[in-house]
Protein backbone atom coordinates (compact mmCIF):
# COMPACT_ATOMS: atom_id res chain seq x y z
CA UNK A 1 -78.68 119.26 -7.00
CA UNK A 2 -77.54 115.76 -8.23
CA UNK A 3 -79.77 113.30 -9.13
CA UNK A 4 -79.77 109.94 -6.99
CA UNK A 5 -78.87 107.20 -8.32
CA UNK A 6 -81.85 104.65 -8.69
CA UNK A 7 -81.20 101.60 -6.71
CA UNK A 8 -80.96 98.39 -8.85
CA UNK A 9 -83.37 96.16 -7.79
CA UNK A 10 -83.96 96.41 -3.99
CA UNK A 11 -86.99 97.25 -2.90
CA UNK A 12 -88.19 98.35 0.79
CA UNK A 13 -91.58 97.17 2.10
CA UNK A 14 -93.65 100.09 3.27
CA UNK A 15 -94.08 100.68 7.03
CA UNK A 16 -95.79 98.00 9.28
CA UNK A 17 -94.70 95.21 6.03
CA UNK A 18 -92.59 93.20 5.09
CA UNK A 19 -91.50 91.48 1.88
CA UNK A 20 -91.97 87.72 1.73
CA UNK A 21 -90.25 84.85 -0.30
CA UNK A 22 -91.49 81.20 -0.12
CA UNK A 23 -89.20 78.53 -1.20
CA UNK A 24 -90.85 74.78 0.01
CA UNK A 25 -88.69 71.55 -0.63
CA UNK A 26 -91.14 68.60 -0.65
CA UNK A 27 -90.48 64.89 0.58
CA UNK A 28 -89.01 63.96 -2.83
CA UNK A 29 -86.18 67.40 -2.56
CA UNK A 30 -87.87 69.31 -5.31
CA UNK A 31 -88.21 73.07 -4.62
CA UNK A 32 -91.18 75.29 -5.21
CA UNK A 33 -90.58 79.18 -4.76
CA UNK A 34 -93.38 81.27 -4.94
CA UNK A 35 -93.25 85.07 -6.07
CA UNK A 36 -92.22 87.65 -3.59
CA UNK A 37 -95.13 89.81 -1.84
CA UNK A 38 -95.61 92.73 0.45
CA UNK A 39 -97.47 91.50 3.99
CA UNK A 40 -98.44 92.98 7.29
CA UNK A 41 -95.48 92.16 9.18
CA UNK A 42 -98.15 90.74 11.90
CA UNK A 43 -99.84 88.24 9.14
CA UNK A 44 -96.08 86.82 8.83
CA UNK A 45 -95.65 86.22 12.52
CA UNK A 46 -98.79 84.85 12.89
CA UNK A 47 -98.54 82.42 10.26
CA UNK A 48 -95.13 81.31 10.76
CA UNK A 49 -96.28 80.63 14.71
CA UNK A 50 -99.12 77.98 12.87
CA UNK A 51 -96.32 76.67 11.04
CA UNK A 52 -94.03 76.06 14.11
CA UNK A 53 -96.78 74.74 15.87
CA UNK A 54 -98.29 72.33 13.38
CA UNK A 55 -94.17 71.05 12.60
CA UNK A 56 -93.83 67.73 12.44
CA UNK A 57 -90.11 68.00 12.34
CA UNK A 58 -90.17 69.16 15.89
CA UNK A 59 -91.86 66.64 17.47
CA UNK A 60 -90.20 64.09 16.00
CA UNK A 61 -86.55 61.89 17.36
CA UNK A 62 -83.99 62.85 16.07
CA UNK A 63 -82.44 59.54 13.99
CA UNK A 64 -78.81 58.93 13.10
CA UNK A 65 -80.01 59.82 9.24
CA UNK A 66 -80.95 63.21 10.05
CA UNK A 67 -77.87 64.29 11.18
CA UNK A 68 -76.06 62.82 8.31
């Protein structure tokens, strides 16, 4: 049989996971990215539910800057 060619790069998370990457821009527009892990797919939706809940972006008006 032929061999398979080894896929460059790409990885799969394993069942019930899923692979994460974190990139934050602060107040001042720098960015921070944070290495890519392998999480319960549950632990994701859970936190990013806290995160949409504790938003301040959502609660606040919407000014004529932001949608500049």
């Amino acid at each position: 049989m032929a061999a398979r060619a080894a896929r460059g790069g790409s990885r799969l998370p394993r069942r019930g996971c899923a692979l994460v990457t974190v990139v934050v821009v602060d107040e001042n527009g720098f960015s921070h990215q944070y290495e890519r892990i392998e999480a319960p797919i549950g632990a994701v939706r859970e936190t990013l539910a806290m995160l949409h809940l504790q938003s301040t972006a959502l609660s606040a008006p919407v000014t004529q800057q932001d949608t500049a």
